[in-house]
PDB file of N, CA and C in Angstrom:
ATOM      1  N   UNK A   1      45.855  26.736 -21.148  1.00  0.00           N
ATOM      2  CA  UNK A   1      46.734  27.333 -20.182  1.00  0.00           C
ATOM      3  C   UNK A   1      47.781  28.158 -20.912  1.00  0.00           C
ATOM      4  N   UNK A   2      48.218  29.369 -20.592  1.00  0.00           N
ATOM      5  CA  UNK A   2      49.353  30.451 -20.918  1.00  0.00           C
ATOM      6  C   UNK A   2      50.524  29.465 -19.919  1.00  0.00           C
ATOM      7  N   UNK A   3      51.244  28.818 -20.983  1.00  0.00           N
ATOM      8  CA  UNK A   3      52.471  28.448 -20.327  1.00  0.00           C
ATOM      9  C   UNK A   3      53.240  29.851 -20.341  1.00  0.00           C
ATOM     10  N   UNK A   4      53.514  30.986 -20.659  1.00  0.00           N
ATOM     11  CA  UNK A   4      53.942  31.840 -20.487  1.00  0.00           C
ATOM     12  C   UNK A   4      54.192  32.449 -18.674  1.00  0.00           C
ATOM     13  N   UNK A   5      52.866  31.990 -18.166  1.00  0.00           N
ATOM     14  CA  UNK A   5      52.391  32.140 -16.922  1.00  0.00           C
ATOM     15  C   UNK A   5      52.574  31.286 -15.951  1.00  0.00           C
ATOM     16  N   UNK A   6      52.994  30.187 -16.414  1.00  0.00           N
ATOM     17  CA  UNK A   6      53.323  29.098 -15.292  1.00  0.00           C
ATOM     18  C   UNK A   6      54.048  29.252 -14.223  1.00  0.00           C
ATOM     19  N   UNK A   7      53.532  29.056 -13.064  1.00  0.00           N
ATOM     20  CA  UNK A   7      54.406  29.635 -12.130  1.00  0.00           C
ATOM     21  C   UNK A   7      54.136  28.315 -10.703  1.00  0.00           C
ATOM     22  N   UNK A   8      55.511  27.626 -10.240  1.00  0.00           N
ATOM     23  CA  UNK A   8      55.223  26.084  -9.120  1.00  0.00           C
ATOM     24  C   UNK A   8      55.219  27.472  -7.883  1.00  0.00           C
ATOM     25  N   UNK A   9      54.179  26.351  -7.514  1.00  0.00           N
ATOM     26  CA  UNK A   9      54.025  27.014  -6.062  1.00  0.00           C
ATOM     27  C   UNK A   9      54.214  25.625  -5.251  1.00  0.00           C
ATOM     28  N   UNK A  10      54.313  24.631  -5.137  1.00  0.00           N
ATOM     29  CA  UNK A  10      55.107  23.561  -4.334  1.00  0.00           C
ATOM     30  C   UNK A  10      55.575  22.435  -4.856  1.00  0.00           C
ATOM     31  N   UNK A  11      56.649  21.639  -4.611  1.00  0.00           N
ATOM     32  CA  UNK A  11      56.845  20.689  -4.984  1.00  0.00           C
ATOM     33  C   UNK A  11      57.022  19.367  -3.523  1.00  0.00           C
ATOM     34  N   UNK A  12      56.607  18.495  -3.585  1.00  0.00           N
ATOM     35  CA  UNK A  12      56.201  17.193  -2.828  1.00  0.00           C
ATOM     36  C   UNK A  12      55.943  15.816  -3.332  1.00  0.00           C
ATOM     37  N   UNK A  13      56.842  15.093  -2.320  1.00  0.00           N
ATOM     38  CA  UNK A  13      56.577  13.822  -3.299  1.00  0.00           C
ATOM     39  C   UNK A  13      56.085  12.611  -1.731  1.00  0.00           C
ATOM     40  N   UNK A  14      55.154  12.235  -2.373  1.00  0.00           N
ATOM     41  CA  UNK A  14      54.604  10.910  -1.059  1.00  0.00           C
ATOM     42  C   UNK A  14      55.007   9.478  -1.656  1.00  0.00           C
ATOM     43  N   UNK A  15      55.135   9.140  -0.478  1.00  0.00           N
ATOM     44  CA  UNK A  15      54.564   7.378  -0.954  1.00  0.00           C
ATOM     45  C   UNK A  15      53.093   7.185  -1.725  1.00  0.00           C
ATOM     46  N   UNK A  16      53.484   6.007  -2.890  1.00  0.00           N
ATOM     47  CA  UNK A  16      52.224   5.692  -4.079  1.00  0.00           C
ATOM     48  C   UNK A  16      51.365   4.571  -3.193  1.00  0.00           C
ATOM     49  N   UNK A  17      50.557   4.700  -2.557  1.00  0.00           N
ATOM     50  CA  UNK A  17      49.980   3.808  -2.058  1.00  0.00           C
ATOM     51  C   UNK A  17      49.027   3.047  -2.606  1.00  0.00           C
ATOM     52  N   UNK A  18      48.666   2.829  -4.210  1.00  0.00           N
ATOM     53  CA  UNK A  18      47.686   1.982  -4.604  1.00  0.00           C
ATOM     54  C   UNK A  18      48.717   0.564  -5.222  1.00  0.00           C
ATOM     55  N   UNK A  19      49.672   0.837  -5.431  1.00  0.00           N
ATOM     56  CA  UNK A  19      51.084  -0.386  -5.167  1.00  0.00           C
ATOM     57  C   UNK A  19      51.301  -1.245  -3.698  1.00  0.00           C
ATOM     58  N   UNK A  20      51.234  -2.289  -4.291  1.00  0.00           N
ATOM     59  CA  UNK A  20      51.087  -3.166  -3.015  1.00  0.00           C
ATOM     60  C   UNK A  20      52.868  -3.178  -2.529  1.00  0.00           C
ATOM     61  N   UNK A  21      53.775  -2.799  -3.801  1.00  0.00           N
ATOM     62  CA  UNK A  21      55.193  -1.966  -3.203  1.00  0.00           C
ATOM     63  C   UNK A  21      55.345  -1.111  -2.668  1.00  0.00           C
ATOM     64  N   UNK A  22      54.767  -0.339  -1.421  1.00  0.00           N
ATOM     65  CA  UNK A  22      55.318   0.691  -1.686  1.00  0.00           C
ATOM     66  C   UNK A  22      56.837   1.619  -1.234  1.00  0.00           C
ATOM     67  N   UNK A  23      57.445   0.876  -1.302  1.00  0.00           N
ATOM     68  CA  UNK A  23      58.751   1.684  -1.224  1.00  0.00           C
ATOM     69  C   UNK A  23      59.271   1.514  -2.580  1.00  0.00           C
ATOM     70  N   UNK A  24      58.568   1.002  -3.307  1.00  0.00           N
ATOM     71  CA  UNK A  24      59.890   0.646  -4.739  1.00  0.00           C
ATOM     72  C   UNK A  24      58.642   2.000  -5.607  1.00  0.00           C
ATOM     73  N   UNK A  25      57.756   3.012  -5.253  1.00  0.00           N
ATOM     74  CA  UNK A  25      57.131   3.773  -6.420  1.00  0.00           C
ATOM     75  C   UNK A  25      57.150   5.189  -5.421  1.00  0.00           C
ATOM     76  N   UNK A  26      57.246   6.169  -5.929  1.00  0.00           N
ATOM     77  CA  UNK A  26      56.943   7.568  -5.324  1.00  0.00           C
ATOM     78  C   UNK A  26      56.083   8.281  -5.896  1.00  0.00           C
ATOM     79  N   UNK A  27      54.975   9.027  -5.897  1.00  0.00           N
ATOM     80  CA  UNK A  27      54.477  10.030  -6.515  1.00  0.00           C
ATOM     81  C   UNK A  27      55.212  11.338  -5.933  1.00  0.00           C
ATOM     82  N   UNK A  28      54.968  12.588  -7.542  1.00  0.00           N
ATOM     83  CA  UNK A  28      55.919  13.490  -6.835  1.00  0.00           C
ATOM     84  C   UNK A  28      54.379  14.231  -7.644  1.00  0.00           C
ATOM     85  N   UNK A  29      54.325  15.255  -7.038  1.00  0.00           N
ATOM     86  CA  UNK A  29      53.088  16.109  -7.525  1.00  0.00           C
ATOM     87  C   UNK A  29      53.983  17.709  -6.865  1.00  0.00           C
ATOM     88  N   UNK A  30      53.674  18.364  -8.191  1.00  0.00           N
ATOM     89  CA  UNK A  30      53.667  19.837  -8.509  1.00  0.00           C
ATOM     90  C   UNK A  30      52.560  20.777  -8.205  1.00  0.00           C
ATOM     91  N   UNK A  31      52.668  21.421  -7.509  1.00  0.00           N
ATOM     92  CA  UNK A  31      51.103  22.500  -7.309  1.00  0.00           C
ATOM     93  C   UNK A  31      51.537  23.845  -8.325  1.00  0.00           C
ATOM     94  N   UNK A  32      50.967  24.340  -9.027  1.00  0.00           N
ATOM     95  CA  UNK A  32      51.230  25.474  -9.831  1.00  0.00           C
ATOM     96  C   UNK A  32      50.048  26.589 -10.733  1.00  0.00           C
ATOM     97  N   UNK A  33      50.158  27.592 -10.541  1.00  0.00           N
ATOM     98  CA  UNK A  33      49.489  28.562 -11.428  1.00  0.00           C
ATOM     99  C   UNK A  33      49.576  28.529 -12.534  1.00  0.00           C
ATOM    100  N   UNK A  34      48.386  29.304 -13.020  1.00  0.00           N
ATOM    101  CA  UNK A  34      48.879  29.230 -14.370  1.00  0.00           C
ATOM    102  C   UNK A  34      47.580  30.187 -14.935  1.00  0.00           C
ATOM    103  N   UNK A  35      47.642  31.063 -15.965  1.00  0.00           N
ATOM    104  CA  UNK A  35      46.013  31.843 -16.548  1.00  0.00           C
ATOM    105  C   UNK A  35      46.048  30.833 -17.448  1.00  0.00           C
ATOM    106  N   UNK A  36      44.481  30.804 -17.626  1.00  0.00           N
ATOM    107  CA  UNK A  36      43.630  29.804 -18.549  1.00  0.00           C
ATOM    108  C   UNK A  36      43.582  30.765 -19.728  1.00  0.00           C
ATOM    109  N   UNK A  37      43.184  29.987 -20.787  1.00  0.00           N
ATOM    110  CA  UNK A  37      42.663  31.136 -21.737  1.00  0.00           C
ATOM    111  C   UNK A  37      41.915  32.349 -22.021  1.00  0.00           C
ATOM    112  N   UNK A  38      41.218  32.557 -20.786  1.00  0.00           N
ATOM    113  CA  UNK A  38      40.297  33.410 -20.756  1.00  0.00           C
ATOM    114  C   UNK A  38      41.012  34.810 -19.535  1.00  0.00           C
ATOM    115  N   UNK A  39      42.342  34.236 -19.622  1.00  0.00           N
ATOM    116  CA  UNK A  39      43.132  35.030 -18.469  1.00  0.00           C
ATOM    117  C   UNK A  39      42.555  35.030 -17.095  1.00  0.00           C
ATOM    118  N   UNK A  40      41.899  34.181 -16.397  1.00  0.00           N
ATOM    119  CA  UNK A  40      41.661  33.937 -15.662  1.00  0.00           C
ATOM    120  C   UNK A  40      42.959  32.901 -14.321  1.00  0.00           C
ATOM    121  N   UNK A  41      43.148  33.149 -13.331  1.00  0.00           N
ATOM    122  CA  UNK A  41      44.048  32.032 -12.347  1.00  0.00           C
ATOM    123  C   UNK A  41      43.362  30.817 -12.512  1.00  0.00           C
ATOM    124  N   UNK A  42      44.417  29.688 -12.805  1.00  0.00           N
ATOM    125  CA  UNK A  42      44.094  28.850 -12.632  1.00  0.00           C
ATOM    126  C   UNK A  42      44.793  27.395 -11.669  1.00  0.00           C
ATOM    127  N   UNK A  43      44.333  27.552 -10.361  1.00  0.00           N
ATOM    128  CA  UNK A  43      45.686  26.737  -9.904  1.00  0.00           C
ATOM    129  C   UNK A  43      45.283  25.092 -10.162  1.00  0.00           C
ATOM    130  N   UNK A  44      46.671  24.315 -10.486  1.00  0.00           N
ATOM    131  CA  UNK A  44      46.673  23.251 -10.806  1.00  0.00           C
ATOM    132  C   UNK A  44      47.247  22.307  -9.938  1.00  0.00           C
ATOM    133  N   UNK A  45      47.920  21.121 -10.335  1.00  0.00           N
ATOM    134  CA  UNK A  45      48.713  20.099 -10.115  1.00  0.00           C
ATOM    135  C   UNK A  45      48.711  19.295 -11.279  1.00  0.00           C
ATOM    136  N   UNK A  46      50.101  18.839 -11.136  1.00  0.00           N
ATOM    137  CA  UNK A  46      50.655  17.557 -12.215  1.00  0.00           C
ATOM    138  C   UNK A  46      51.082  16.296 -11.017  1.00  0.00           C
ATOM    139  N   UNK A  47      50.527  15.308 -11.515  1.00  0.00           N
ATOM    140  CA  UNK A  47      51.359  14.186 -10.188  1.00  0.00           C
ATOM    141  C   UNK A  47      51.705  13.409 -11.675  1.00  0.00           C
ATOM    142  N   UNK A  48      52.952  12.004 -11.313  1.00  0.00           N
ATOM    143  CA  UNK A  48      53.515  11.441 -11.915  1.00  0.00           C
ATOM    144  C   UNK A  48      54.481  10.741 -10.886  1.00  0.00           C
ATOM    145  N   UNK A  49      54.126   9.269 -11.277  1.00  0.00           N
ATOM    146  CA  UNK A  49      54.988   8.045 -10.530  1.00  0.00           C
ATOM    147  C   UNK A  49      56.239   7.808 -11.002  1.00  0.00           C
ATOM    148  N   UNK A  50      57.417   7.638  -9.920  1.00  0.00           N
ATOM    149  CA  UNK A  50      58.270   6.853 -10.419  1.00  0.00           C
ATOM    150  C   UNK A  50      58.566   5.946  -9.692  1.00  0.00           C
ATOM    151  N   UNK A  51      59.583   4.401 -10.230  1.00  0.00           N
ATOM    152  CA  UNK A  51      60.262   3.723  -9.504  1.00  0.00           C
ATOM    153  C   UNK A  51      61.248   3.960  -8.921  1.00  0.00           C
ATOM    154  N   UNK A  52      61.805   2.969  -8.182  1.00  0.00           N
ATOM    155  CA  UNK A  52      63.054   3.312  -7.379  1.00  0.00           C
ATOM    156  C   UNK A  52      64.249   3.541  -8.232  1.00  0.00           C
ATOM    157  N   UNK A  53      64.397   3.110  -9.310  1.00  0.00           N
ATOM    158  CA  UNK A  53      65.315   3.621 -10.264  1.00  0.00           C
ATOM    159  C   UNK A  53      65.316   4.933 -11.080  1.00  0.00           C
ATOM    160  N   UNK A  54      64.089   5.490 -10.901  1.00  0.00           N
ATOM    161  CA  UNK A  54      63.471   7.245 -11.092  1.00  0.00           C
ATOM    162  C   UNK A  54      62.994   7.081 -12.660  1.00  0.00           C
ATOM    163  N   UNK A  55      62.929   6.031 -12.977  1.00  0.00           N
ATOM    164  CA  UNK A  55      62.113   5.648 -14.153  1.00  0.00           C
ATOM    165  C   UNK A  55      60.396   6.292 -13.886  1.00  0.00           C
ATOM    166  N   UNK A  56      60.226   7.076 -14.905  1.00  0.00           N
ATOM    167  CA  UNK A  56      58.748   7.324 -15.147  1.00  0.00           C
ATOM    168  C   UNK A  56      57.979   6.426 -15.352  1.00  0.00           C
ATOM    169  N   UNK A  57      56.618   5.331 -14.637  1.00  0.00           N
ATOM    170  CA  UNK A  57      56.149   4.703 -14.640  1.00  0.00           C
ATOM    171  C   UNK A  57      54.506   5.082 -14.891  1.00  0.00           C
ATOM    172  N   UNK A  58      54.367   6.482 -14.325  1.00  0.00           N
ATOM    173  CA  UNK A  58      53.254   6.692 -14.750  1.00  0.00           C
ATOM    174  C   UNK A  58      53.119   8.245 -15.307  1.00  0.00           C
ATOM    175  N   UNK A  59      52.423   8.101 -16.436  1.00  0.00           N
ATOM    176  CA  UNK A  59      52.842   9.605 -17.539  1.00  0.00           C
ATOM    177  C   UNK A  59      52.057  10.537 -16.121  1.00  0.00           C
ATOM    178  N   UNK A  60      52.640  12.073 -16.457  1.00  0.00           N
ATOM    179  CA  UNK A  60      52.501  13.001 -15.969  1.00  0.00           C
ATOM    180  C   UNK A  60      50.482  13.619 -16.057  1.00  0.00           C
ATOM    181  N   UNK A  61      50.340  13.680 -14.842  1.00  0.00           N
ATOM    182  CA  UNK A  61      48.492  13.807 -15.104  1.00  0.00           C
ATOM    183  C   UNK A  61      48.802  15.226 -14.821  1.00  0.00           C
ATOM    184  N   UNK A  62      47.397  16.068 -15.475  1.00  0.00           N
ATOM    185  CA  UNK A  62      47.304  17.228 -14.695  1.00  0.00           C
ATOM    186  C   UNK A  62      46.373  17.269 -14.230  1.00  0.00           C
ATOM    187  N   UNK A  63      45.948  18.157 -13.244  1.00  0.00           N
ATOM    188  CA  UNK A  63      44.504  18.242 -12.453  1.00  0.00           C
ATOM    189  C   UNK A  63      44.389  19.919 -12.318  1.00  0.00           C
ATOM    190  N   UNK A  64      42.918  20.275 -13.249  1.00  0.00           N
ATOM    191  CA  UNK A  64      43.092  21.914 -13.406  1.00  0.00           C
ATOM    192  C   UNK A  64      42.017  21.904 -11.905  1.00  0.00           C
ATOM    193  N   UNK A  65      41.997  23.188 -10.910  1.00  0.00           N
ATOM    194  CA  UNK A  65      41.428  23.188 -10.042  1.00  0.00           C
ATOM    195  C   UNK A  65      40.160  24.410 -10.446  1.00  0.00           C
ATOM    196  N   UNK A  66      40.287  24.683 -11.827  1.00  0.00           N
ATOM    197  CA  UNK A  66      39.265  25.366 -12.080  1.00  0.00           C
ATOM    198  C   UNK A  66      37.760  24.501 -12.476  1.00  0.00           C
TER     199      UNK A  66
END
């Protein structure tokens, strides 16, 4: 990915529903562009959990939609 190119096109955060808590975890997921190496669009997402204290609980995933 050309981080040069990165560009959020939404930000949203749901309830984590595979926690049998769920009010104490949030997922917040990023939708965003970005050219691949081949300069091609590539739209993505990053999701990443936190607790109710906004502690990062689960590292940042990405998901390329190419």
């Amino acid at each position: 990915m050309d981080r040069r190119s990165y560009k959020v096109v939404k930000v949203r955060d749901v309830p984590h529903i595979i926690n049998e808590h769920l009010d104490e975890l949030m997922d917040v997921r990023i939708s965003f562009d970005a050219k691949n190496f081949f300069g091609g669009n590539s739209p993505s997402f990053n999701r990443s959990v936190f607790d109710s204290n906004v502690k990062m609980v689960c590292s940042p995933n990405v998901v390329s939609g190419s």
